[in-house]
C-alpha atoms as a PDB file:
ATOM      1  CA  UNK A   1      26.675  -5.888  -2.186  1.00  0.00           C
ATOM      2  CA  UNK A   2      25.428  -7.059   1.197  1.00  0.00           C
ATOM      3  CA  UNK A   3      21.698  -8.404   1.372  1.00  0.00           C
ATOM      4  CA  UNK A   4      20.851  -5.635   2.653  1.00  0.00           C
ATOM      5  CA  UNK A   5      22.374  -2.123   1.889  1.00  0.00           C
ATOM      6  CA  UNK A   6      20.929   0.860   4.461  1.00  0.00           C
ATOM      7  CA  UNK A   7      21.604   4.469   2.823  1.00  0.00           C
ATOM      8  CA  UNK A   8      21.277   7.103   6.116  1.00  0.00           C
ATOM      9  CA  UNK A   9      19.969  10.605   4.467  1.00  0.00           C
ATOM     10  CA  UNK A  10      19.080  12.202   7.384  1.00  0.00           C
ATOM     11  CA  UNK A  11      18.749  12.339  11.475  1.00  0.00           C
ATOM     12  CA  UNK A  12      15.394  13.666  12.608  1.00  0.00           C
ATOM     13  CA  UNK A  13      14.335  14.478  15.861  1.00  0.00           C
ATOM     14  CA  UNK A  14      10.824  12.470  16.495  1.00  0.00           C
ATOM     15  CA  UNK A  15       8.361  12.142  18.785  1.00  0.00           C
ATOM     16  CA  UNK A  16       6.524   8.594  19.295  1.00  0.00           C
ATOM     17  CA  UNK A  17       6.207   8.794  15.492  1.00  0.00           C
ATOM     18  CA  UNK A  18       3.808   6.485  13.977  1.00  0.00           C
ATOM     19  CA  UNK A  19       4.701   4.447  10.919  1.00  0.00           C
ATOM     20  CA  UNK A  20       1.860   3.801   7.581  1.00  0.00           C
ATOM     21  CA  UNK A  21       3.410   1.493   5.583  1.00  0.00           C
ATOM     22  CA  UNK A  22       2.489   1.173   2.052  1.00  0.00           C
ATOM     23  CA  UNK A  23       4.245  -1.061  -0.230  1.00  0.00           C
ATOM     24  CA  UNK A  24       3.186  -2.991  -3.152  1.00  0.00           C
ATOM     25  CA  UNK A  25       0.887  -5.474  -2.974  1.00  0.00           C
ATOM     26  CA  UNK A  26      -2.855  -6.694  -4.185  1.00  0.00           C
ATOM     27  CA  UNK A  27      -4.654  -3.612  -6.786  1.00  0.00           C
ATOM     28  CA  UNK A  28      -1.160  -1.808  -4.885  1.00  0.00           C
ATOM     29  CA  UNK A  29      -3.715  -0.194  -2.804  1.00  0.00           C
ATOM     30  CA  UNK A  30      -1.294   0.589   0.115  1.00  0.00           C
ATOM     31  CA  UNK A  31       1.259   1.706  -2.383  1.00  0.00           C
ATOM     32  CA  UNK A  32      -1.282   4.038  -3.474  1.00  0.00           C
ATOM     33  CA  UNK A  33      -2.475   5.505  -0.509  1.00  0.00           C
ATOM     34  CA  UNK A  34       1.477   6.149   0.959  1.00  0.00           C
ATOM     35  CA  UNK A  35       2.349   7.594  -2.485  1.00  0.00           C
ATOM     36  CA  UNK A  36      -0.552   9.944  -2.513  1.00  0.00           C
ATOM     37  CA  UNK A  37       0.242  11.274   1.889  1.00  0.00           C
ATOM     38  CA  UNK A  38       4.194  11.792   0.603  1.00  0.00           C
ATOM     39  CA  UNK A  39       3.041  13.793  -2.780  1.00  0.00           C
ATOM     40  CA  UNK A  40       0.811  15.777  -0.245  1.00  0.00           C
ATOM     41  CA  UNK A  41       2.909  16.273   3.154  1.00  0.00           C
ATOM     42  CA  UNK A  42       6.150  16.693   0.892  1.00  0.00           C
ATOM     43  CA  UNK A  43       8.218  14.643   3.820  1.00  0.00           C
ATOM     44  CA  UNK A  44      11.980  13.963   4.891  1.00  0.00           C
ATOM     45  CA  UNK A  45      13.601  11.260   3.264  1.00  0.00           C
ATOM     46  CA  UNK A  46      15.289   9.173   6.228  1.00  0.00           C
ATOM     47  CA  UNK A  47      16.935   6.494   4.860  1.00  0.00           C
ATOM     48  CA  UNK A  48      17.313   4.220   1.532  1.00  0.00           C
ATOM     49  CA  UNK A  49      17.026   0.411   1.621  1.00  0.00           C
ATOM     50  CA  UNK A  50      18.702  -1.804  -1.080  1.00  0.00           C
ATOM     51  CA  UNK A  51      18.514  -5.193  -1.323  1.00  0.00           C
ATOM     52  CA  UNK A  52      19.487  -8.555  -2.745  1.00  0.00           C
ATOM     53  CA  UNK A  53      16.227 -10.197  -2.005  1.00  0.00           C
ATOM     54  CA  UNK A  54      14.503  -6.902  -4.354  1.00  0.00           C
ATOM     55  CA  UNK A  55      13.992  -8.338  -8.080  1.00  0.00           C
ATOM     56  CA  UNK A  56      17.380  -8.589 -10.135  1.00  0.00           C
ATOM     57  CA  UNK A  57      16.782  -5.472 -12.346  1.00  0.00           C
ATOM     58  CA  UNK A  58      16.713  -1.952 -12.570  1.00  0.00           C
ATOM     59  CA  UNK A  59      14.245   0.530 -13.638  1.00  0.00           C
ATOM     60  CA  UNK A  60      14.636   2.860 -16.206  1.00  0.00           C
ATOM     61  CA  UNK A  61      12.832   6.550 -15.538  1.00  0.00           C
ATOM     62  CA  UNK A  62      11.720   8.839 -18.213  1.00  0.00           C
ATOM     63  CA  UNK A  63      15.523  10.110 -18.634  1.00  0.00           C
ATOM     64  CA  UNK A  64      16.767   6.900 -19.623  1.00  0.00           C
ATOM     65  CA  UNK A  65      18.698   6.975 -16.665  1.00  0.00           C
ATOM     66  CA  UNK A  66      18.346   3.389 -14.507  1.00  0.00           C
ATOM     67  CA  UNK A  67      17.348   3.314 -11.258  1.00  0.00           C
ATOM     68  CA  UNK A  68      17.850   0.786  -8.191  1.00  0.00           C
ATOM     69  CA  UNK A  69      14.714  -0.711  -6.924  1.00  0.00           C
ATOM     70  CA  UNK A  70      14.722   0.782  -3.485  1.00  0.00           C
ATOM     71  CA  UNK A  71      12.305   1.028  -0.366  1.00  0.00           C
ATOM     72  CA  UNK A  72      12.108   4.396   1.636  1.00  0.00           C
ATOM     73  CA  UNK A  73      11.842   5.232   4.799  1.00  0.00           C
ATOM     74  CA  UNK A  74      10.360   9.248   5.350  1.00  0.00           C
ATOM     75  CA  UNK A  75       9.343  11.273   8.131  1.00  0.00           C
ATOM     76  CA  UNK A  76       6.699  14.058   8.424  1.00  0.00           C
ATOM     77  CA  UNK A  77       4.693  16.099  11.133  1.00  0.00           C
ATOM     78  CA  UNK A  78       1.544  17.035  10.368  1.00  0.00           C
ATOM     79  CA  UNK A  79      -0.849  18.209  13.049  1.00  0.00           C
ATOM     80  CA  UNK A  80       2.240  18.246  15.619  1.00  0.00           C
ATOM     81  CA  UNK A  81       2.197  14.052  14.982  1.00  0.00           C
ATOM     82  CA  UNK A  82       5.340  12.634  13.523  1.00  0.00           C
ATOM     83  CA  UNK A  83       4.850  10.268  11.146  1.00  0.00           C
ATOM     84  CA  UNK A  84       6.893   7.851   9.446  1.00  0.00           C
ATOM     85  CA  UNK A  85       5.943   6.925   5.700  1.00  0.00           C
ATOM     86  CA  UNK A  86       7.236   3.321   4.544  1.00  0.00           C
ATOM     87  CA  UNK A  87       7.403   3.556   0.620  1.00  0.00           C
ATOM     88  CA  UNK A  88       8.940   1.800  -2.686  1.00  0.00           C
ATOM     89  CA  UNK A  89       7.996  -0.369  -5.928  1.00  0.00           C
ATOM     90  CA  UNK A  90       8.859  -3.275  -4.537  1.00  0.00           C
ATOM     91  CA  UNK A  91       9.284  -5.545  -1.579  1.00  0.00           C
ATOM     92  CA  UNK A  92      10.492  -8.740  -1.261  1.00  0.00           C
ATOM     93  CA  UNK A  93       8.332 -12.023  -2.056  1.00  0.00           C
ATOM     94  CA  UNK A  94      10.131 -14.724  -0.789  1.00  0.00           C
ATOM     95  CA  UNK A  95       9.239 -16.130   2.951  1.00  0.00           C
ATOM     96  CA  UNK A  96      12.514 -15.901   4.470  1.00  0.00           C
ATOM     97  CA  UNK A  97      13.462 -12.697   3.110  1.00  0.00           C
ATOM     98  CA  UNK A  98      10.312 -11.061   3.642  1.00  0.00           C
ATOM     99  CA  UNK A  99      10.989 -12.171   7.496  1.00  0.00           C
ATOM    100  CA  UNK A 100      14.463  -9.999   7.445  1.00  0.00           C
ATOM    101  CA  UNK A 101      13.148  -7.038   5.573  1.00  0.00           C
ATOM    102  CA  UNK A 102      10.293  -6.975   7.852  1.00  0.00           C
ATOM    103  CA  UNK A 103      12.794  -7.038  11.024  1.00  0.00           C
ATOM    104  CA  UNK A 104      15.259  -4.663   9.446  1.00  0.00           C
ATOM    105  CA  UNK A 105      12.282  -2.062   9.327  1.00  0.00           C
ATOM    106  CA  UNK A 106      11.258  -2.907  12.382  1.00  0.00           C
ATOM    107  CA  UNK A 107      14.976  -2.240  13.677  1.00  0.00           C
ATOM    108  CA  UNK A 108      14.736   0.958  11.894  1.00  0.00           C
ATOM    109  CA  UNK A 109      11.548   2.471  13.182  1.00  0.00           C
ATOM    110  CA  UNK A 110      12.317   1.044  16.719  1.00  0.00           C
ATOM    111  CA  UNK A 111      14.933   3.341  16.125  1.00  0.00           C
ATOM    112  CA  UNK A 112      13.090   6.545  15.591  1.00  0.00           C
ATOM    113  CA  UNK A 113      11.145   5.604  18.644  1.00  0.00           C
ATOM    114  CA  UNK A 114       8.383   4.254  16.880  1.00  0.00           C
ATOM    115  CA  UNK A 115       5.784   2.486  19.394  1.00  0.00           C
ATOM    116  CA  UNK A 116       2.493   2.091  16.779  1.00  0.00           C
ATOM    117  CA  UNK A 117       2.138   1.205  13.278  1.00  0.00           C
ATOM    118  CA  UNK A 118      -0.616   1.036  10.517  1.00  0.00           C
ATOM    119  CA  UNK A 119      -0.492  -1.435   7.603  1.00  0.00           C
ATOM    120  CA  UNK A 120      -2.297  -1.013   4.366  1.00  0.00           C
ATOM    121  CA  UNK A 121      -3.208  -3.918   2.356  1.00  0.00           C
ATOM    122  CA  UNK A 122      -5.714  -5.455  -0.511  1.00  0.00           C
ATOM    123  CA  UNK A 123      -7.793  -8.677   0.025  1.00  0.00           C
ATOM    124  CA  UNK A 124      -8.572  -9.984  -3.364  1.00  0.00           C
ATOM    125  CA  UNK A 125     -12.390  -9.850  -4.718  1.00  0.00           C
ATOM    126  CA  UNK A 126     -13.787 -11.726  -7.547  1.00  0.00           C
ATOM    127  CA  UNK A 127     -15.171  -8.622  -9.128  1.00  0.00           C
ATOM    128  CA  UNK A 128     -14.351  -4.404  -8.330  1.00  0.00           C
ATOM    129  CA  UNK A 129     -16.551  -3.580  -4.917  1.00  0.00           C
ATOM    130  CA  UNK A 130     -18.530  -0.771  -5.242  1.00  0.00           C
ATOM    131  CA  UNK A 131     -18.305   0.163  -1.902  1.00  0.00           C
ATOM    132  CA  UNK A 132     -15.107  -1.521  -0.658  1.00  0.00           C
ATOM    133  CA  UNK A 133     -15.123  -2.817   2.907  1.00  0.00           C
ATOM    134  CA  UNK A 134     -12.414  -2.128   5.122  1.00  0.00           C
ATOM    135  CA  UNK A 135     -11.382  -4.560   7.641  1.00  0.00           C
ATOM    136  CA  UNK A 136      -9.096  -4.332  10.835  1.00  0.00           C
ATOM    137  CA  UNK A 137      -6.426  -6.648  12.493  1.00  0.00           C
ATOM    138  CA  UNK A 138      -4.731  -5.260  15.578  1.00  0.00           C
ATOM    139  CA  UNK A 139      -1.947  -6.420  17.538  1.00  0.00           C
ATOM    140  CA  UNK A 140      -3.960  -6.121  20.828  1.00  0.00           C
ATOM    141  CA  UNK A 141      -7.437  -5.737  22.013  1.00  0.00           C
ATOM    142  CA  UNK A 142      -6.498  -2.509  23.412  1.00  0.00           C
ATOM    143  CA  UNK A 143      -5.473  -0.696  20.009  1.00  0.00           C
ATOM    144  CA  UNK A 144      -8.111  -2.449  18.741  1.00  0.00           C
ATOM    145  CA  UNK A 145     -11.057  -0.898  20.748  1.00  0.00           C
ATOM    146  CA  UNK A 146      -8.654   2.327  20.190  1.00  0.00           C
ATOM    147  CA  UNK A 147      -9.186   2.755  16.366  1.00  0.00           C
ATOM    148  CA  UNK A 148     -12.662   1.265  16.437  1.00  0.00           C
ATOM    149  CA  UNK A 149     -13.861   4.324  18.317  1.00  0.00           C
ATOM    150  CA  UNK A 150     -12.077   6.888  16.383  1.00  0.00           C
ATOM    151  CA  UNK A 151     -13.506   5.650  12.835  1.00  0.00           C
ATOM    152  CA  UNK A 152     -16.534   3.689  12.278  1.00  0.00           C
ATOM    153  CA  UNK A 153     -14.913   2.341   9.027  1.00  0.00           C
ATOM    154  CA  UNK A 154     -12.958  -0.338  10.560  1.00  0.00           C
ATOM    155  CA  UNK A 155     -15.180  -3.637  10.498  1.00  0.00           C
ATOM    156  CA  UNK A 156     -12.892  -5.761  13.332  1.00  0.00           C
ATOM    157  CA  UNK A 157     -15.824  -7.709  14.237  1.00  0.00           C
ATOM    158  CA  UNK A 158     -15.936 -10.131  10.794  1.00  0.00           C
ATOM    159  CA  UNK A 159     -12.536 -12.367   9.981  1.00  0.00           C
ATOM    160  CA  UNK A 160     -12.317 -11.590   5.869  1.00  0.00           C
ATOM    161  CA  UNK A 161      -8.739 -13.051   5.548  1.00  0.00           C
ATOM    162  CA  UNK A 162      -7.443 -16.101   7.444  1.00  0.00           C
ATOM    163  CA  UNK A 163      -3.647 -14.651   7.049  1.00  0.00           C
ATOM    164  CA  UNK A 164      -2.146 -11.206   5.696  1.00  0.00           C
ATOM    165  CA  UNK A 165       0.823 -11.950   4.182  1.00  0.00           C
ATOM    166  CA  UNK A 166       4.437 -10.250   3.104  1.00  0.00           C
ATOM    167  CA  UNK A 167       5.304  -6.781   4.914  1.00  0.00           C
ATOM    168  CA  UNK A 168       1.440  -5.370   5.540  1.00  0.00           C
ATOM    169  CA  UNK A 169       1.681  -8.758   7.817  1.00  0.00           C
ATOM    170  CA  UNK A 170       4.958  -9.358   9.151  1.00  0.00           C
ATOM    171  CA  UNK A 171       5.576  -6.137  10.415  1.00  0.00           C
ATOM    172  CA  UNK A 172       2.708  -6.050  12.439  1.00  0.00           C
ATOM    173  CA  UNK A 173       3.915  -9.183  14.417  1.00  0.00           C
ATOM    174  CA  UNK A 174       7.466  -8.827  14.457  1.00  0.00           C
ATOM    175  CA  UNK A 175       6.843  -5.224  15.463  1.00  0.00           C
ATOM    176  CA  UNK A 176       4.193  -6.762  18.807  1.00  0.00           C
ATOM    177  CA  UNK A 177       7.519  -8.735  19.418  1.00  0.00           C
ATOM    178  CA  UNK A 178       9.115  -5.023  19.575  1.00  0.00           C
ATOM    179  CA  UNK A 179       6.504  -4.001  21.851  1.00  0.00           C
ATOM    180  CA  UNK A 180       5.364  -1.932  19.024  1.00  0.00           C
ATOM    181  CA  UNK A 181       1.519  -1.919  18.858  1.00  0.00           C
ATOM    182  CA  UNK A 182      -0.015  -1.857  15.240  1.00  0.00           C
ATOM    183  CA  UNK A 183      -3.177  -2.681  13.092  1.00  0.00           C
ATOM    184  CA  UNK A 184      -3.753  -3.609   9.781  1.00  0.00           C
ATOM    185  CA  UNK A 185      -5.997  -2.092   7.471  1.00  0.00           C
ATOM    186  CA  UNK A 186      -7.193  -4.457   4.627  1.00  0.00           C
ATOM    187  CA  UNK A 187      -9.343  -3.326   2.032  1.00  0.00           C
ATOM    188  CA  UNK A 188     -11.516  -5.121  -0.815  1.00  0.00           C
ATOM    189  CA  UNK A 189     -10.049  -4.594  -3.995  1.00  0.00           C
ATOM    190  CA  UNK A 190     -10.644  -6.443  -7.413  1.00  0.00           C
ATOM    191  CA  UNK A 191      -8.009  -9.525  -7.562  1.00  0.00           C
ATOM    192  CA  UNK A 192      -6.963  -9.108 -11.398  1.00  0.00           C
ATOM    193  CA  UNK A 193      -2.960  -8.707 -11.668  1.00  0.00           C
ATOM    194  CA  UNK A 194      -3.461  -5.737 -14.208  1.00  0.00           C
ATOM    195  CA  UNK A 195      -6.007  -3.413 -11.488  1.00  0.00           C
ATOM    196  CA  UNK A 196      -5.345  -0.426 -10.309  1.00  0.00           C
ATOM    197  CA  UNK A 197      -7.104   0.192  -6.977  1.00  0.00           C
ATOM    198  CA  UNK A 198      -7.357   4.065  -6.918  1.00  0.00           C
ATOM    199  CA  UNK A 199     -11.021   4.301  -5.177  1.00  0.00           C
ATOM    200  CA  UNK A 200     -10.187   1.219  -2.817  1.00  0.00           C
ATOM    201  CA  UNK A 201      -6.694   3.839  -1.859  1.00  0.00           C
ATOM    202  CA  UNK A 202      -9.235   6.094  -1.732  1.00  0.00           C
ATOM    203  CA  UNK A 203     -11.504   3.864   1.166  1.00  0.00           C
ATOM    204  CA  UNK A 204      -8.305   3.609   3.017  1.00  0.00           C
ATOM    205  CA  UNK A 205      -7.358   7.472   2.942  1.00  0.00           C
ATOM    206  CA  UNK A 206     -10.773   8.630   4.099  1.00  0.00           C
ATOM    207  CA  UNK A 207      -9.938   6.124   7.354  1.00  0.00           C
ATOM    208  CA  UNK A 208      -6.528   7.025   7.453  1.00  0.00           C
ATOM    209  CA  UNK A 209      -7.747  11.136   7.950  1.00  0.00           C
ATOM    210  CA  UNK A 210     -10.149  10.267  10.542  1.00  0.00           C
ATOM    211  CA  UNK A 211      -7.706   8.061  12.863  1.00  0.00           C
ATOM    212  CA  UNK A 212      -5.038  10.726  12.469  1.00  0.00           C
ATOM    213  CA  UNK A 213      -6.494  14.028  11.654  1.00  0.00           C
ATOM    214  CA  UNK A 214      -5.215  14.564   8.214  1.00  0.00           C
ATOM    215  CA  UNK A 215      -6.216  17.704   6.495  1.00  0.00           C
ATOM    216  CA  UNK A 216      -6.188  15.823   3.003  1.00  0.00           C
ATOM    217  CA  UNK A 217      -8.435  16.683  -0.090  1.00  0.00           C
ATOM    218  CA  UNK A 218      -8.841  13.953  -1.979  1.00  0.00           C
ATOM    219  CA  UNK A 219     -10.721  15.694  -4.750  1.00  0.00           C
ATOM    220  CA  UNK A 220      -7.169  14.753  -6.587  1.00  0.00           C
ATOM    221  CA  UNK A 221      -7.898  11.106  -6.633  1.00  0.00           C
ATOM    222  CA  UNK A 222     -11.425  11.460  -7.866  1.00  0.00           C
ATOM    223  CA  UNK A 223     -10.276  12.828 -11.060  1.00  0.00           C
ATOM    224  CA  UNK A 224      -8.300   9.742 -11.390  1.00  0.00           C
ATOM    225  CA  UNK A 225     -10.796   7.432 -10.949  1.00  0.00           C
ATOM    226  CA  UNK A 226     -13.352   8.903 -13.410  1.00  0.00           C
ATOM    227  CA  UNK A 227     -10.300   8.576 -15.973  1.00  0.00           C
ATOM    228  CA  UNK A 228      -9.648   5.311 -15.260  1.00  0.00           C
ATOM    229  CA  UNK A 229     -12.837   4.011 -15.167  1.00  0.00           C
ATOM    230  CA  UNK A 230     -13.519   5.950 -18.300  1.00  0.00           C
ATOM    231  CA  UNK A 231     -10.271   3.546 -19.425  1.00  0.00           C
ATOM    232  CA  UNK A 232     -11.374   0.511 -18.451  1.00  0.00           C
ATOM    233  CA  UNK A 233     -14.729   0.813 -20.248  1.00  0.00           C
ATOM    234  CA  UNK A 234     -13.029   2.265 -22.921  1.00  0.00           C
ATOM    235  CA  UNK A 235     -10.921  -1.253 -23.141  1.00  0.00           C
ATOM    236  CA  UNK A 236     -13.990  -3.333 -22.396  1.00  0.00           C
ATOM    237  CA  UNK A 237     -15.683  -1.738 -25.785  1.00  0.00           C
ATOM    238  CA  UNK A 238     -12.916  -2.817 -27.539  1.00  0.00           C
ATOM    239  CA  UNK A 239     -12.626  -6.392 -26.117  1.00  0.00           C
ATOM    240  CA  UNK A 240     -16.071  -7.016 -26.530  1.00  0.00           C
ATOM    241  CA  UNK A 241     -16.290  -6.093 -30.528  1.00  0.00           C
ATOM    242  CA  UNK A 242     -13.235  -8.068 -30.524  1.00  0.00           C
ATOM    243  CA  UNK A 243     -15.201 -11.212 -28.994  1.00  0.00           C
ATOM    244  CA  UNK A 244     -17.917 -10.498 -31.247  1.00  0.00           C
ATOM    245  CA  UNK A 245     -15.971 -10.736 -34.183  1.00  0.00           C
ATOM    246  CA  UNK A 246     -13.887 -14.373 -33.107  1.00  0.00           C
ATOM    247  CA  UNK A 247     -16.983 -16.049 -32.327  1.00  0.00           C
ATOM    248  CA  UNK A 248     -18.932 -14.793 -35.309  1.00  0.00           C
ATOM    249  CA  UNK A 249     -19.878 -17.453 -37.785  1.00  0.00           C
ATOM    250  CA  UNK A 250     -17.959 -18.771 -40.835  1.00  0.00           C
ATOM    251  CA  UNK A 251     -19.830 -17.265 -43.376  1.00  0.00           C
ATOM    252  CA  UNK A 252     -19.363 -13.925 -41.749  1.00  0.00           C
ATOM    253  CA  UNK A 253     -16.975 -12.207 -44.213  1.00  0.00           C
ATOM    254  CA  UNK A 254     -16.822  -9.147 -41.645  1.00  0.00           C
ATOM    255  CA  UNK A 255     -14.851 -10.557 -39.601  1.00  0.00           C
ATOM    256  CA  UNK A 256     -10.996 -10.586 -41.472  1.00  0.00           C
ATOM    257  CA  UNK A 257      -7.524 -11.469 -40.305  1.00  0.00           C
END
């Protein structure tokens, strides 16, 4: 197998689509969000990316049947825009390889006749935000004064993150080397490994529908979040008795095993 390995599915006809790209990455926020647009808008599948650099496993779906880790590349109109929809469970996480997967994509979506792109990424937080904050990094000041007017929940005007790193980075400036225009949109999300960032997805869908006129209901996604909130205290009960219990004092027969 190459490093690389392109599967073509299909040929569409576009107009100046515009690429979201959500792949994994901190409380998989981006993943999230681009999950959540293709369940909705139901689009074309364009083409299949393999790759070396991906981790050296498969997974293995409810069927038992394994499956290739695998990043995908679809296309959709809604609202007589073409979008393209960057999607997978992985992505690579080494520097140099993150460079060529980054320019591959780029190469693809240059392709379609892609000329603007938005990133979706998670900026790590000591804590969950209540109200996450949604920060902006454009490839020009152009694009930038673009999306600033068409939602106020872009804050461009404080720097949150010195660097955005892997694709939700690269691809923004290999793509201004394309003479693609992009921005970045980089939310607050709770830095544990194990989180789940379903109302910080959320943040970013609500900007997403204003900058592009998306007739979304994301009533869906609320019903998620009371469930796995309703989880997590649900765990934190348990871990808590459980702390109770190890730091209880010696005499304390209720505490066994």
């Amino acid at each position: 197998m190459e490093r690389y390995l392109v599967k073509k599915i299909s040929s569409p006809k576009l107009k100046n689509p515009i690429l979201i790209e959500g792949l994994p990455g901190v409380g998989n926020v981006g993943k999230i969000a681009v999950d959540f647009l293709i369940d909705k808008f139901e689009p074309t599948p364009v083409c299949e990316i393999y790759s070396t650099s991906f981790p050296h496993s498969v997974f293995v779906n409810d069927n038992n049947l394994v499956e290739m880790p695998v990043v995908k590349i679809y296309a959709a109109k809604v609202n007589n825009q073409d979008l393209l929809l960057l999607a997978g469970d992985v992505q690579p996480v080494d520097e140099e390889a993150s460079y060529q997967f980054s320019n591959l994509i780029v190469e693809k979506i240059k392709e379609l006749g892609c000329k603007e792109m938005i990133t979706l990424g998670g900026i790590g937080t000591m804590s969950e935000p209540k109200n996450p904050k949604i920060y902006g990094a454009a490839t020009s000041k152009e694009i930038k004064a673009d999306f600033g007017k068409r939602s106020e929940g872009i804050i461009f005007n404080k720097t949150k993150a010195d660097a955005i790193v892997g694709a939700t980075g690269l691809l923004l400036g290999i793509g201004k080397l394309n003479d693609i225009e992009g921005v970045g949109l980089i939310v607050e999300t709770f830095g544990h490994q194990f989180h789940i960032g379903l109302k910080e997805a959320k943040a970013l869908l609500k900007v997403l529908k204003e900058l592009l006129n998306l007739d979304i209901d994301l009533k869906e996604l609320d019903e998620e979040i009371v469930q796995e909130e309703r989880e997590r205290e649900k765990g934190n009960k348990v871990l808590t008795k459980t702390v109770k219990r190890m730091s209880g004092k010696a005499g304390d027969m209720s505490y066994i095993g």
